[in-house]
N, C-alpha and C. Protein backbone atom coordinates (compact mmCIF):
# COMPACT_ATOMS: atom_id res chain seq x y z
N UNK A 1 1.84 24.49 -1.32
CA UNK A 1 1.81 23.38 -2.26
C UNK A 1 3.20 22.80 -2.48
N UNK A 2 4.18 23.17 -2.30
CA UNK A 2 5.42 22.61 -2.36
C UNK A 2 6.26 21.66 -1.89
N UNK A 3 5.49 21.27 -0.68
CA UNK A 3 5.47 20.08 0.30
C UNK A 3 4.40 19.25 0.45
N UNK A 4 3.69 19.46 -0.58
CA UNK A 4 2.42 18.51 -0.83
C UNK A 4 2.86 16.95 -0.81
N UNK A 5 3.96 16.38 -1.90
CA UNK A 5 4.53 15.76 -2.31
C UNK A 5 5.15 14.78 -1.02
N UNK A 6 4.84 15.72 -0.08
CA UNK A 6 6.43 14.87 1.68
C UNK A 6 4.70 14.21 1.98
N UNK A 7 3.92 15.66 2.16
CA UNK A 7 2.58 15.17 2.87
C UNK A 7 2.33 14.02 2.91
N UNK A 8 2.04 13.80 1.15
CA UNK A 8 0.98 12.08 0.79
C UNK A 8 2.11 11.42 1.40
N UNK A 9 3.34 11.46 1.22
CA UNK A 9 4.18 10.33 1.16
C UNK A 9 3.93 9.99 3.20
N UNK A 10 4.08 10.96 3.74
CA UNK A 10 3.41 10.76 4.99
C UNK A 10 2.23 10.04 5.38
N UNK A 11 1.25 10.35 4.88
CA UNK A 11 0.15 10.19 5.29
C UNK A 11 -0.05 8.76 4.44
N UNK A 12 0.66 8.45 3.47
CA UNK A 12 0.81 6.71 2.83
C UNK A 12 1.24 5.82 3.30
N UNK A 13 2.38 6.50 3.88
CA UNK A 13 2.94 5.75 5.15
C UNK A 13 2.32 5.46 6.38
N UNK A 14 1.79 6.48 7.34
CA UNK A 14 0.66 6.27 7.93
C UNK A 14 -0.33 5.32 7.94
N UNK A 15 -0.85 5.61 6.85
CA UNK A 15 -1.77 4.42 6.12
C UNK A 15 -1.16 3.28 6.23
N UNK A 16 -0.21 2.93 5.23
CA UNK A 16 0.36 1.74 5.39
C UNK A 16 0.39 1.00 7.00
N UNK A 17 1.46 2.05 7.56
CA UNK A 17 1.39 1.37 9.23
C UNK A 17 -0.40 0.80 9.58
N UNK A 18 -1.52 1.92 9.80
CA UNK A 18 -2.49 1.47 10.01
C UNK A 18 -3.30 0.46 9.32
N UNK A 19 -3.04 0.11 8.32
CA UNK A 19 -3.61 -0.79 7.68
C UNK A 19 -2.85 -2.20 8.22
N UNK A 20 -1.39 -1.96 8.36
CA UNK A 20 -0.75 -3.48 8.78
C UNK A 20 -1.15 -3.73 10.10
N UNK A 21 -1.76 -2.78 11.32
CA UNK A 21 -2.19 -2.80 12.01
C UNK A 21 -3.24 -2.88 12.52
N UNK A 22 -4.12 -2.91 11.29
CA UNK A 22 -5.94 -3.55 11.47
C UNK A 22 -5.71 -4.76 11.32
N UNK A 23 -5.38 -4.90 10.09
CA UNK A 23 -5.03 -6.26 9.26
C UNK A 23 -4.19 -7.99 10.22
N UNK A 24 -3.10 -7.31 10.83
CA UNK A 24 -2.46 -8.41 11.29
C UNK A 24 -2.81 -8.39 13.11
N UNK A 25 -3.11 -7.40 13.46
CA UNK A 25 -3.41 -7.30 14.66
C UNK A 25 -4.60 -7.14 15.37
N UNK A 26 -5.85 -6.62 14.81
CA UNK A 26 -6.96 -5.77 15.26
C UNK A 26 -7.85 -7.34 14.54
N UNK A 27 -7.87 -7.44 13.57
CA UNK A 27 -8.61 -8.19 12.96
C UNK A 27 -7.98 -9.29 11.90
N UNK A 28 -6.67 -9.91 12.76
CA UNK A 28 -6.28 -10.76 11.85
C UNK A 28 -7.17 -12.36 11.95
N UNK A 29 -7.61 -13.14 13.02
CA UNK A 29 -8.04 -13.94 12.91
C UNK A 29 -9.45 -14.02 11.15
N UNK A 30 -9.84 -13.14 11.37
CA UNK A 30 -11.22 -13.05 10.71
C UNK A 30 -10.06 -12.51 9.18
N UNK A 31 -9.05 -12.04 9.13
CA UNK A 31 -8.53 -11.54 7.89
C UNK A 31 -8.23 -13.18 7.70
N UNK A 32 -7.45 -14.17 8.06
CA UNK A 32 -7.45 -15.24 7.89
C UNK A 32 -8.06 -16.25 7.03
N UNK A 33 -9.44 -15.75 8.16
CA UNK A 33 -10.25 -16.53 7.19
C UNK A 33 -10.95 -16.07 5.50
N UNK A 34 -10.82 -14.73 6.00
CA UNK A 34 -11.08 -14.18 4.54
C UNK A 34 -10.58 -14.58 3.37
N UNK A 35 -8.70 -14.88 3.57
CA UNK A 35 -8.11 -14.87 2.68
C UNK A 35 -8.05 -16.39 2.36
N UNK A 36 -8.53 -17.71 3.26
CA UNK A 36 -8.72 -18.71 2.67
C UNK A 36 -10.08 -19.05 2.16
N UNK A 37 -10.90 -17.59 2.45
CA UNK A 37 -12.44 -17.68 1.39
C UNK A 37 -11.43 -17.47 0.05
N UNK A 38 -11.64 -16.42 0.13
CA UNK A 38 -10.58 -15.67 -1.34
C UNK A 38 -9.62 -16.89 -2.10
N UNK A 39 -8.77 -17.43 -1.33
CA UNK A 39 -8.35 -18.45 -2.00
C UNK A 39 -9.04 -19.76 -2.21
N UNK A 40 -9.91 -20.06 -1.97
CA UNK A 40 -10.68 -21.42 -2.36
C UNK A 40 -11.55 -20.60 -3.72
N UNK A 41 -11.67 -19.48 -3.18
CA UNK A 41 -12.61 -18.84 -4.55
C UNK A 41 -11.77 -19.01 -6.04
N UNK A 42 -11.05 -18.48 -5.56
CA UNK A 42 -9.96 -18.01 -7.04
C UNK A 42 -8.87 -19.55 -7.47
N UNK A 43 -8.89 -20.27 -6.50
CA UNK A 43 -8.00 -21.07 -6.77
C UNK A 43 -6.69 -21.43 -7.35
N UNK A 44 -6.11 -19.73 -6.67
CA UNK A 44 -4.69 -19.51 -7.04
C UNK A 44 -3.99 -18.94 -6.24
N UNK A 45 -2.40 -19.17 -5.49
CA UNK A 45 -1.84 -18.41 -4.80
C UNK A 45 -1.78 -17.10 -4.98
N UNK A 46 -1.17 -16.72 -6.33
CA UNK A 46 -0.95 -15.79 -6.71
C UNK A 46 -2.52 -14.21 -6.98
N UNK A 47 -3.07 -15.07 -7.22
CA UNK A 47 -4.58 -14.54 -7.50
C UNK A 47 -5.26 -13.82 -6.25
N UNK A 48 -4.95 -14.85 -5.44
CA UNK A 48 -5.24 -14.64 -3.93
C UNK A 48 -4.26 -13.54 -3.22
N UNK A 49 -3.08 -13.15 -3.23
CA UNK A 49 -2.23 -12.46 -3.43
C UNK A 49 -2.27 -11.13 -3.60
N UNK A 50 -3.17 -11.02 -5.17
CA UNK A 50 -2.66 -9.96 -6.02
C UNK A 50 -3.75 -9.21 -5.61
N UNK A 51 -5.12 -10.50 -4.70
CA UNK A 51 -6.59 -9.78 -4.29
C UNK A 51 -6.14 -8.73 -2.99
N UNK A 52 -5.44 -9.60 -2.16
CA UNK A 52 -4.75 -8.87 -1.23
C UNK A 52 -4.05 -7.78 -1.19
N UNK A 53 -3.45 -7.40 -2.55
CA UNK A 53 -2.33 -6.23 -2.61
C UNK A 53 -3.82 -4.62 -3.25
N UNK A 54 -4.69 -5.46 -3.51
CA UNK A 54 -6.00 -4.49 -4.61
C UNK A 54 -6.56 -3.83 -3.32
N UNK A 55 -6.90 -4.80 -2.19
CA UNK A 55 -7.91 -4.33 -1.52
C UNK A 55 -6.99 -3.32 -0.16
N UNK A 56 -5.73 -3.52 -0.66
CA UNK A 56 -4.98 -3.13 0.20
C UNK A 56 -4.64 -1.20 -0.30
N UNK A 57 -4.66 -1.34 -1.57
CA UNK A 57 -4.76 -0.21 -2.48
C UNK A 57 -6.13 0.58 -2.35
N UNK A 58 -7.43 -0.22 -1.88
CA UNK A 58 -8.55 0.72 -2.26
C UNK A 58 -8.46 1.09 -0.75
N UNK A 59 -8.20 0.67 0.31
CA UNK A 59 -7.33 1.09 1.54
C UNK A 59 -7.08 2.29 1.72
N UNK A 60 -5.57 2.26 0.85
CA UNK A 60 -4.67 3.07 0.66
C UNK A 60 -5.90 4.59 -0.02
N UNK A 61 -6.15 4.57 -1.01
CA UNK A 61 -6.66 5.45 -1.98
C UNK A 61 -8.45 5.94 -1.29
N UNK A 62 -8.60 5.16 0.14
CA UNK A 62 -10.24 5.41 1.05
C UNK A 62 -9.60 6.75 1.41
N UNK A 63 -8.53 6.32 2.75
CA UNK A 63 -7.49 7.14 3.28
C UNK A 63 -6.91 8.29 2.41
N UNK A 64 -5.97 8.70 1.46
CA UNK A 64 -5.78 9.57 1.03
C UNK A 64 -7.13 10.67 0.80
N UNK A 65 -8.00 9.85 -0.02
CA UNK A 65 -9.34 10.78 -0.21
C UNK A 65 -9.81 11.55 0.43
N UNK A 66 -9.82 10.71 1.94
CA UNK A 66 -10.35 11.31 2.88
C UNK A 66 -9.43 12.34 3.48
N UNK A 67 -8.36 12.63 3.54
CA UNK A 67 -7.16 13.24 4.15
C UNK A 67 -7.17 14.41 3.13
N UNK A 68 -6.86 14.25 1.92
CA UNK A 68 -6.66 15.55 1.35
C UNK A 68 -7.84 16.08 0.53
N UNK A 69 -9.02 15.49 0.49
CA UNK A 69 -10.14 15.23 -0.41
C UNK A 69 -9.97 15.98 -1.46
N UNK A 70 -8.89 14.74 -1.86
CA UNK A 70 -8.73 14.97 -3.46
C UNK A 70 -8.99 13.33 -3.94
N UNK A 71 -9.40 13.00 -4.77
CA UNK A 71 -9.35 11.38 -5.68
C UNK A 71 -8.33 11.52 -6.15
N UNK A 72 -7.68 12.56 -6.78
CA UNK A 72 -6.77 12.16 -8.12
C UNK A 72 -5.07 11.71 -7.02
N UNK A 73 -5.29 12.46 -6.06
CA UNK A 73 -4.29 12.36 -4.87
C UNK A 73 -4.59 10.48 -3.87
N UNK A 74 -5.76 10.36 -4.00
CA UNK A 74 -5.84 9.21 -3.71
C UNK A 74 -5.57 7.84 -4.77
N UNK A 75 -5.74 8.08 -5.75
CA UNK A 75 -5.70 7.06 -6.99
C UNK A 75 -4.40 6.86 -6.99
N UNK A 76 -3.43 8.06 -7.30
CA UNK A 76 -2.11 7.93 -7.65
C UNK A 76 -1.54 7.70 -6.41
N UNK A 77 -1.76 7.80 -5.18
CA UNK A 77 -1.10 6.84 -3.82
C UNK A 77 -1.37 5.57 -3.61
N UNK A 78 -2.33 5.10 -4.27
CA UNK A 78 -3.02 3.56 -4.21
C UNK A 78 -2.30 2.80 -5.31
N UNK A 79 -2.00 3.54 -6.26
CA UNK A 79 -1.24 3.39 -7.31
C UNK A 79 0.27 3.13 -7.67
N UNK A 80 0.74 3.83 -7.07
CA UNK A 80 2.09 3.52 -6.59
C UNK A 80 2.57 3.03 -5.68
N UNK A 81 1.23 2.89 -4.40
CA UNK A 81 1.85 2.20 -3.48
C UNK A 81 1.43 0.22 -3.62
N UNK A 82 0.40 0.17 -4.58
CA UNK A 82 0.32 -1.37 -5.24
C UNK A 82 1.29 -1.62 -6.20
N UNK A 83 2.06 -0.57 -7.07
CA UNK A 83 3.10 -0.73 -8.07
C UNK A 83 4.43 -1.11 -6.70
N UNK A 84 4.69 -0.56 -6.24
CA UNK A 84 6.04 -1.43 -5.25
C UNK A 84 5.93 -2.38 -4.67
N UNK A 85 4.60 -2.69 -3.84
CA UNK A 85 4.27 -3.93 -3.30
C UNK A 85 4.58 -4.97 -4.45
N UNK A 86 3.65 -5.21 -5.49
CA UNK A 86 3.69 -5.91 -6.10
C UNK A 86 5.31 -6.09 -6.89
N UNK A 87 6.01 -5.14 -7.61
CA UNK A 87 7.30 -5.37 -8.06
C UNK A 87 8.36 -5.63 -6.61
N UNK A 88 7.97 -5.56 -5.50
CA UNK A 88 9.42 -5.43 -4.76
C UNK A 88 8.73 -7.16 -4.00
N UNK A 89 7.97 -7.72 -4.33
CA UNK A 89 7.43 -8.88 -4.44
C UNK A 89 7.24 -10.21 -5.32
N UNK A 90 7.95 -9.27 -6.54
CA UNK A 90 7.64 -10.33 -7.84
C UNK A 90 9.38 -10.58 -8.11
N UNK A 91 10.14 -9.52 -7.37
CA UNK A 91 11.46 -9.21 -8.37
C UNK A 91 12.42 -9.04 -7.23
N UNK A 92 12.53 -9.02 -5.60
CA UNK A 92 13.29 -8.48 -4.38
C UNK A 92 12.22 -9.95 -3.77
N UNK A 93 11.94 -10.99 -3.85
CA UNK A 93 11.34 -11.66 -2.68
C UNK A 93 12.21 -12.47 -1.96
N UNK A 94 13.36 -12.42 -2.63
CA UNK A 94 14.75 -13.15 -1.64
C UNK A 94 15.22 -12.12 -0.87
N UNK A 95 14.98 -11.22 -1.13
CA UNK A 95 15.56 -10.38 -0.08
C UNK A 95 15.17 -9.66 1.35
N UNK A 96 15.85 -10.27 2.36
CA UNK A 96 15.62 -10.42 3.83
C UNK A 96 15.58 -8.54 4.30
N UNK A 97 14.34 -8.04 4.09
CA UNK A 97 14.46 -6.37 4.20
C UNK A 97 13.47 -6.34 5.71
N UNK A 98 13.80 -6.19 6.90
CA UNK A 98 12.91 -5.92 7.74
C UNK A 98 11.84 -5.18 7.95
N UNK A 99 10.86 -4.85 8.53
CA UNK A 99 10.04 -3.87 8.44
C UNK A 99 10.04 -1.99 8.21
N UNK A 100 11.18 -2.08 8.69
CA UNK A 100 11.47 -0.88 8.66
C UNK A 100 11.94 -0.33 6.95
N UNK A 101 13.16 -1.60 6.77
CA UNK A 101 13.83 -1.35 5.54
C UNK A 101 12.59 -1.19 4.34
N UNK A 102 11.72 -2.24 4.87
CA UNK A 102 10.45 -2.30 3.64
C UNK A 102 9.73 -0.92 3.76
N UNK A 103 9.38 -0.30 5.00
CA UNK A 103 8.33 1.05 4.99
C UNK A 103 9.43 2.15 4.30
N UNK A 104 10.94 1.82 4.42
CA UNK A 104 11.76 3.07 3.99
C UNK A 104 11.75 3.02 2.49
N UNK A 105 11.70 1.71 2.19
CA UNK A 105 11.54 1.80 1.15
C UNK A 105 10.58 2.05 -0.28
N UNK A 106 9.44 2.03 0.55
CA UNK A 106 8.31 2.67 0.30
C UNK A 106 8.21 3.94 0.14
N UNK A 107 8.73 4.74 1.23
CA UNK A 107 8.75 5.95 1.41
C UNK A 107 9.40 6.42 0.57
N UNK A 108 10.84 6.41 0.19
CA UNK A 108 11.61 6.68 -0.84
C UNK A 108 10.77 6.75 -1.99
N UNK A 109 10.40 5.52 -2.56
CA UNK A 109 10.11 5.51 -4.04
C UNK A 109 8.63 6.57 -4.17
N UNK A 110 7.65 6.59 -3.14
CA UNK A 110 6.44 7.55 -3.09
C UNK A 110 6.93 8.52 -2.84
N UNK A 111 7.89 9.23 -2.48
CA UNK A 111 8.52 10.63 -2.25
C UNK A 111 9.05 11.06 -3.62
N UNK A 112 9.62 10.21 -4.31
CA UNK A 112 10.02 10.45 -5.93
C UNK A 112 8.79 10.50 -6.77
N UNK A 113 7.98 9.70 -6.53
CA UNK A 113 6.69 9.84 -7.22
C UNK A 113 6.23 11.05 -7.42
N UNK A 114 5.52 11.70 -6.07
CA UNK A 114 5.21 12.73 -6.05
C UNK A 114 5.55 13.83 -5.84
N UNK A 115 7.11 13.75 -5.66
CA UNK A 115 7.90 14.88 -6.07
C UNK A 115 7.83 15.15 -7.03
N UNK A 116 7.84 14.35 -8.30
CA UNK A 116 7.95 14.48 -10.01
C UNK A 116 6.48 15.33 -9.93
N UNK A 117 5.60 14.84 -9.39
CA UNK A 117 3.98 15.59 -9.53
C UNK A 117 3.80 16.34 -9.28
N UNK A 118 4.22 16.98 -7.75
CA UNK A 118 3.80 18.30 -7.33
C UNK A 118 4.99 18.66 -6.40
N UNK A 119 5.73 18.17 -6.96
CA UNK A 119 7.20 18.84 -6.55
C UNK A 119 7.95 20.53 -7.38
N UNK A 120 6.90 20.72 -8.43
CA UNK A 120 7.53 21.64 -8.98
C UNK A 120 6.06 22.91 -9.54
């Protein structure tokens, strides 16, 4: 149990990669159009957006479940990993961070997360 904490942050990351990799590659035409259903629906950038960062979280939190079949391990990875998206989006969007810099930075802040949780 002491490296539980590296695990999720692994396997979030993981996730993450595979999800940017259904999403923009496997099935981006049809994600496309989804997201200008979604936005004619809601009739807001931001709305449309924030639908994108949710469904990207229940994603995130399918995956964990299934990996450690735990929920409470999936909630709080879906959870923190929609809490950075969204703040390193609302508050860092001038800032030119490449892909890598963005997954490291992910990683970092979910490694503190769940270090605080089951780090001790």
């Amino acid at each position: 149990m002491e490296l539980l904490w590296f695990y999720i942050a692994i396997v979030l990351a993981i996730s993450d990669t595979i999800h940017s990799h259904i999403v923009w590659k496997l099935f981006k035409n049809f994600y496309i159009i989804f997201g200008g259903i979604v936005h004619n629906s809601v009739e807001s950038n931001i709305t449309a957006w924030f639908i994108h960062e949710l469904l990207e979280a229940v994603f995130h939190f399918l995956v964990l479940s299934i990996v450690f079949l735990n929920l409470e391990i999936g909630i709080l990875g879906a959870f923190i990993h929609l809490v950075i998206d969204v703040c390193h989006t609302l508050f860092f969007r001038d800032s030119n961070m490449n892909e890598l810099e963005h997954r490291a930075l992910h990683f970092i802040i979910e490694s503190l997360f769940f270090m605080a949780i089951y780090g001790f």
